[in-house]
C-alpha atoms as a PDB file:
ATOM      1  CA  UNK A   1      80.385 -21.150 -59.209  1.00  0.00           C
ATOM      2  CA  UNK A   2      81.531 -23.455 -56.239  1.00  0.00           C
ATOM      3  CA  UNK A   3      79.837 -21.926 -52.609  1.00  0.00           C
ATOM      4  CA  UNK A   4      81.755 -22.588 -49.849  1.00  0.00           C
ATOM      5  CA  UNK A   5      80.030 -23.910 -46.825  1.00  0.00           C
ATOM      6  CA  UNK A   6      81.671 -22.642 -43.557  1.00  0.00           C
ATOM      7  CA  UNK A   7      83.654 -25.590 -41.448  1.00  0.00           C
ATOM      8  CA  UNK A   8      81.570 -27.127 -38.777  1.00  0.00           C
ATOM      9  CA  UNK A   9      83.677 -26.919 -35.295  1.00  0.00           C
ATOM     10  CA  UNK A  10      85.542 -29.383 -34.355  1.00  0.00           C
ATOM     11  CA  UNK A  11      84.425 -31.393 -30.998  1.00  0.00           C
ATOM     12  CA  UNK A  12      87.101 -30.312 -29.499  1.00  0.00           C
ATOM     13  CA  UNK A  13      86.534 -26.249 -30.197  1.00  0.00           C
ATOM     14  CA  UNK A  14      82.427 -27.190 -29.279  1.00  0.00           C
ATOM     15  CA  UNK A  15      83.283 -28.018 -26.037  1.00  0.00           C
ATOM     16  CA  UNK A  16      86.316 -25.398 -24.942  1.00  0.00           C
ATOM     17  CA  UNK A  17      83.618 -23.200 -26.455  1.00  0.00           C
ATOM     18  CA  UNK A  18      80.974 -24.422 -23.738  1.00  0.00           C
ATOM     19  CA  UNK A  19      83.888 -24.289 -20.772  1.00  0.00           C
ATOM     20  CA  UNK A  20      84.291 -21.255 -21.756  1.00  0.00           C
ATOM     21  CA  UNK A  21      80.175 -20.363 -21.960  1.00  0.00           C
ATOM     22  CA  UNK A  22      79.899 -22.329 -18.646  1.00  0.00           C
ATOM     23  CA  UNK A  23      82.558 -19.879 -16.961  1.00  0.00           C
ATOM     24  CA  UNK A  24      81.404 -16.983 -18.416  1.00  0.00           C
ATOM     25  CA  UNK A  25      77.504 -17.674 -16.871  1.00  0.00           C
ATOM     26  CA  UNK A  26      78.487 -18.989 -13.742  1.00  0.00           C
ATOM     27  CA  UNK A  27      77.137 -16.826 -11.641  1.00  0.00           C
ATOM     28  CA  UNK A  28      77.447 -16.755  -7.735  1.00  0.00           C
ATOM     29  CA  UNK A  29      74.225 -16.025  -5.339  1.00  0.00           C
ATOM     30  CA  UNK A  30      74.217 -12.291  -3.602  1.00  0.00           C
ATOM     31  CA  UNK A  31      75.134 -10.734  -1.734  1.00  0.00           C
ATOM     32  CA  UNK A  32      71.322 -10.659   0.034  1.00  0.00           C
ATOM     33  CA  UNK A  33      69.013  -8.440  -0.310  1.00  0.00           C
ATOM     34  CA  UNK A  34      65.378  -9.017   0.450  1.00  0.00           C
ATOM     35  CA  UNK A  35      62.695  -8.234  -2.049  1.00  0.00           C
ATOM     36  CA  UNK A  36      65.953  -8.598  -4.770  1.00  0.00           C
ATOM     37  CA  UNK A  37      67.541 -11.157  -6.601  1.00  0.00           C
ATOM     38  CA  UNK A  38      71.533 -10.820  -6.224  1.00  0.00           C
ATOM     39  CA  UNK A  39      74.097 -12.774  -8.506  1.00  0.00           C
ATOM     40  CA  UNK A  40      77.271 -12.179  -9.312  1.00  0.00           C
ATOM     41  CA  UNK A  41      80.586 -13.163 -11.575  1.00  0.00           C
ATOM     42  CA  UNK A  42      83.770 -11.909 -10.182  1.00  0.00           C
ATOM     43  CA  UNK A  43      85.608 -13.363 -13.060  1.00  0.00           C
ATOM     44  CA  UNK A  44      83.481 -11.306 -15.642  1.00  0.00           C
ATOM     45  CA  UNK A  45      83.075  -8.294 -12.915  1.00  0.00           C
ATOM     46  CA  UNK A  46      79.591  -8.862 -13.250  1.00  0.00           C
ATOM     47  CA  UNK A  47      76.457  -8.089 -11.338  1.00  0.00           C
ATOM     48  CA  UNK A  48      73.067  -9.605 -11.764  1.00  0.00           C
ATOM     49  CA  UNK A  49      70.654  -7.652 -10.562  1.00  0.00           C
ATOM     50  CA  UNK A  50      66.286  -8.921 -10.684  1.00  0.00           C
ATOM     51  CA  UNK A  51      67.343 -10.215 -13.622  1.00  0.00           C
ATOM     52  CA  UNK A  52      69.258  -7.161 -15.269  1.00  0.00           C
ATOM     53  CA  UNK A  53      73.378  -7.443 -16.190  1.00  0.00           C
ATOM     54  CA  UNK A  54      75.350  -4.619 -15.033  1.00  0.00           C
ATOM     55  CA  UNK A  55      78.953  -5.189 -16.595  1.00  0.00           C
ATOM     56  CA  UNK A  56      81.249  -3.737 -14.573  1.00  0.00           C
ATOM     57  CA  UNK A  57      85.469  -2.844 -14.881  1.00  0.00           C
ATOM     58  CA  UNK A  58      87.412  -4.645 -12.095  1.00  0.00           C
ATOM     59  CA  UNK A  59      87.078  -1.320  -9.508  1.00  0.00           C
ATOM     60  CA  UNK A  60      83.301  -0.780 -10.226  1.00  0.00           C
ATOM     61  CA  UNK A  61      82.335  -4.092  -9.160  1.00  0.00           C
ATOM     62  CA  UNK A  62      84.980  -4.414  -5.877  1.00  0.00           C
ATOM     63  CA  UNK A  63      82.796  -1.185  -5.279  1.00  0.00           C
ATOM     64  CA  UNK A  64      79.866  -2.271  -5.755  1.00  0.00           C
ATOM     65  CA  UNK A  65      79.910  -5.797  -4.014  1.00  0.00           C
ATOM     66  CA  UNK A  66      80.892  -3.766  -0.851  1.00  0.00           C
ATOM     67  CA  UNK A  67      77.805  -1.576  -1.539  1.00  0.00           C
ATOM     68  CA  UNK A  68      75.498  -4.417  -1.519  1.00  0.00           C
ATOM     69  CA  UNK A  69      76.971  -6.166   1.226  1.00  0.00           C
ATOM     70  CA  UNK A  70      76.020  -2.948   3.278  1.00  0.00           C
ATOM     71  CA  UNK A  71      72.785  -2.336   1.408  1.00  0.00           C
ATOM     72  CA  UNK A  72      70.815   1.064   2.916  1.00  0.00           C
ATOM     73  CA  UNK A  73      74.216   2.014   5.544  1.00  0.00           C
ATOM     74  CA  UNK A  74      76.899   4.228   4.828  1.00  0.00           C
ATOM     75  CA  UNK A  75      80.208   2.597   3.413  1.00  0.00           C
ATOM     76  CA  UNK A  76      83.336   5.266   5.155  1.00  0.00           C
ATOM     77  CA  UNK A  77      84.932   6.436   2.327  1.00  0.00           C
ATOM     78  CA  UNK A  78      88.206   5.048   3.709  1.00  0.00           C
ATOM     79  CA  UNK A  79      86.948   1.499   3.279  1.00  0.00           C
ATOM     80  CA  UNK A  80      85.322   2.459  -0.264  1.00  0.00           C
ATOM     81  CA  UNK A  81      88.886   3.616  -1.459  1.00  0.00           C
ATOM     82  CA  UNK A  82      90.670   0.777   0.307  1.00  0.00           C
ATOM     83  CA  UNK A  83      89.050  -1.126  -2.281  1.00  0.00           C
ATOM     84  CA  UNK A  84      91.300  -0.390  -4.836  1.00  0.00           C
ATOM     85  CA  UNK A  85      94.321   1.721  -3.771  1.00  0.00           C
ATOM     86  CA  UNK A  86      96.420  -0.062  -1.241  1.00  0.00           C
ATOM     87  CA  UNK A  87      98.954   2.541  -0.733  1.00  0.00           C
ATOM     88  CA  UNK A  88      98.761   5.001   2.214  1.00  0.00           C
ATOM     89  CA  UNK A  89      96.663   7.655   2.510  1.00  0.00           C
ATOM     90  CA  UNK A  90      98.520  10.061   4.776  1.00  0.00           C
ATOM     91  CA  UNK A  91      99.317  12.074   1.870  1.00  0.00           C
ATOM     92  CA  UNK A  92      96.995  14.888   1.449  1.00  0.00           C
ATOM     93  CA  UNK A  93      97.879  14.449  -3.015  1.00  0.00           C
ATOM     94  CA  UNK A  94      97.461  10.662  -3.287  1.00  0.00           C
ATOM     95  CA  UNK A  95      94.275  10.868  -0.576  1.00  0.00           C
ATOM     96  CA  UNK A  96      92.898  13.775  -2.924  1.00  0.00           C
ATOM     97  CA  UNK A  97      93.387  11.531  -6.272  1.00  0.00           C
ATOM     98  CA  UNK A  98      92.039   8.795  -4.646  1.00  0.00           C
ATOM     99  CA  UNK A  99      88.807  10.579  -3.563  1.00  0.00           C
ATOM    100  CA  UNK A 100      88.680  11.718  -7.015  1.00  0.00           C
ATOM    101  CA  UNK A 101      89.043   8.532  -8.553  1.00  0.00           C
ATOM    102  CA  UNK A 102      86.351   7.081  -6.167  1.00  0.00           C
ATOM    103  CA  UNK A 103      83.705  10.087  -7.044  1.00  0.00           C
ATOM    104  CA  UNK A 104      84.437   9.146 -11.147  1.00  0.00           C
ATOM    105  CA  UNK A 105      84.327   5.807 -10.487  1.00  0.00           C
ATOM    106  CA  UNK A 106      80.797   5.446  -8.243  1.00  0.00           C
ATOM    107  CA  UNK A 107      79.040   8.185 -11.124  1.00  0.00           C
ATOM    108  CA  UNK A 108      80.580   5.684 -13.839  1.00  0.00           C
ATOM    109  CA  UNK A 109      78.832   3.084 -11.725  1.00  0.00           C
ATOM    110  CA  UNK A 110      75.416   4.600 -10.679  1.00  0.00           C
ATOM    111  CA  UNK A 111      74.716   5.424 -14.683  1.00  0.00           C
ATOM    112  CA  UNK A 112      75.430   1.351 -14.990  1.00  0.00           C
ATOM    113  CA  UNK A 113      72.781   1.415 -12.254  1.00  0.00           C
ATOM    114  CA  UNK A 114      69.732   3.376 -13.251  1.00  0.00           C
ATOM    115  CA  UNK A 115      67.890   0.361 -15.530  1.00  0.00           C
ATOM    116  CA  UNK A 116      68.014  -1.483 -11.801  1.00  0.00           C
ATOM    117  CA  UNK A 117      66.089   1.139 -10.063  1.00  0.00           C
ATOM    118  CA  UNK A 118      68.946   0.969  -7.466  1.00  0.00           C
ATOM    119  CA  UNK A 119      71.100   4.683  -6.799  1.00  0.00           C
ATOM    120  CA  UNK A 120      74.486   5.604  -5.237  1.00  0.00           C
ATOM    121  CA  UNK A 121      74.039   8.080  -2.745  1.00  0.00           C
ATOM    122  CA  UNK A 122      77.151  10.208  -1.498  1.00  0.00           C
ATOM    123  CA  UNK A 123      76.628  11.027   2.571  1.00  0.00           C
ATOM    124  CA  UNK A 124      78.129  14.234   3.497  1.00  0.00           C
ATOM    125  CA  UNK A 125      81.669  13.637   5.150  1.00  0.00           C
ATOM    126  CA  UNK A 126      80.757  10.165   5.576  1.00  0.00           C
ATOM    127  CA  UNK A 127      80.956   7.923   2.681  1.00  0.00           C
ATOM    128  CA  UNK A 128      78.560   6.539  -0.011  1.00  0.00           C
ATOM    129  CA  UNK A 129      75.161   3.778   0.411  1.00  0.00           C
ATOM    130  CA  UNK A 130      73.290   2.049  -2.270  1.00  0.00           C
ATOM    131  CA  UNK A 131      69.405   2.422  -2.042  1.00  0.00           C
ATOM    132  CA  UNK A 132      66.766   1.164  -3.931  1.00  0.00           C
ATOM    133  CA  UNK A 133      65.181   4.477  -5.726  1.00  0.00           C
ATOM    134  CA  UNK A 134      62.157   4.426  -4.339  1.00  0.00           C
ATOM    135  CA  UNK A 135      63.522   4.683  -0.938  1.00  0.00           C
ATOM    136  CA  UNK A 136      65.627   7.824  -1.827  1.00  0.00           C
ATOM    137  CA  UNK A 137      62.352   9.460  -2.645  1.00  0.00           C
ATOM    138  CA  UNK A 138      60.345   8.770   0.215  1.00  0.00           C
ATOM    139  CA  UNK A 139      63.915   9.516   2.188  1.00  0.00           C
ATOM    140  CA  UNK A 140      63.812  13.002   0.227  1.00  0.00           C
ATOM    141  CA  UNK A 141      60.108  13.662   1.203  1.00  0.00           C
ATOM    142  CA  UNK A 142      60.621  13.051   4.728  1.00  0.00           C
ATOM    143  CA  UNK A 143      63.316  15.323   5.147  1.00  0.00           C
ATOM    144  CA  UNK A 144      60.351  17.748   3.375  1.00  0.00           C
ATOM    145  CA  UNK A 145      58.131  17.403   5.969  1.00  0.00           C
ATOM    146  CA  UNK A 146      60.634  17.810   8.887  1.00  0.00           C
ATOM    147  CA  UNK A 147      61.596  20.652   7.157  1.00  0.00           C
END
């Protein structure tokens, strides 16, 4: 019985293999945050986090980019949707799919989230922020004691 040993690759396929690698890990510094390591591939849609890869589709991470760039403030939810529909939204249909789209999208995104201890928050008739989780505790406790 004659075993077959597998082909070794070719230079040639070794080295478009490591382009490819190369691309693939290239990642790009933050945006910043202190306390966090940022890095992301736009290429890949994806998000480096202290260390933790959150794979993102193409409307995720456009979302999430602008999230971090405006780390613990509101994002309008104008500005969030501009983000991936550029049509109009004067119409009241097309503004209501898009706000639809956006809420399935950013709950897609914050389960992505969770392992990074970092949370999409909706603000009421404003828009959406990005907070570390431990902030949205203490933010929850305060409002307890005010209350």
């Amino acid at each position: 019985m004659e075993s077959k040993q597998p082909s070794r690759p070719s230079q040639r396929q070794r080295s478009s293999w490591q382009a490819t690698q190369h691309q693939r890990l290239h990642l790009l510094p933050g945006p910043p945050i202190a306390g966090h390591q940022i890095q992301h591939n736009e290429q890949n849609h994806t998000v480096v986090i202290n260390g933790l890869m959150v794979r993102c589709t193409p409307d995720e991470y456009a979302l999430l980019l602008t999230l971090l760039e405006h780390y613990g403030q509101p994002v309008l939810f104008d500005e969030l949707i501009a983000r991936f529909q550029d049509a109009s939204l004067t119409d009241s249909a097309l503004l209501k799919a898009a706000r639809r789209k956006l809420t399935c999208t950013l709950s897609d995104l914050r389960h992505k989230l969770w392992p990074t201890d970092f949370t999409i928050v909706r603000v009421v008739d404003v828009g959406y922020l990005l907070l570390h989780q431990d902030n949205l505790w203490s933010l929850a406790h305060t409002n307890d004691e005010r209350q």
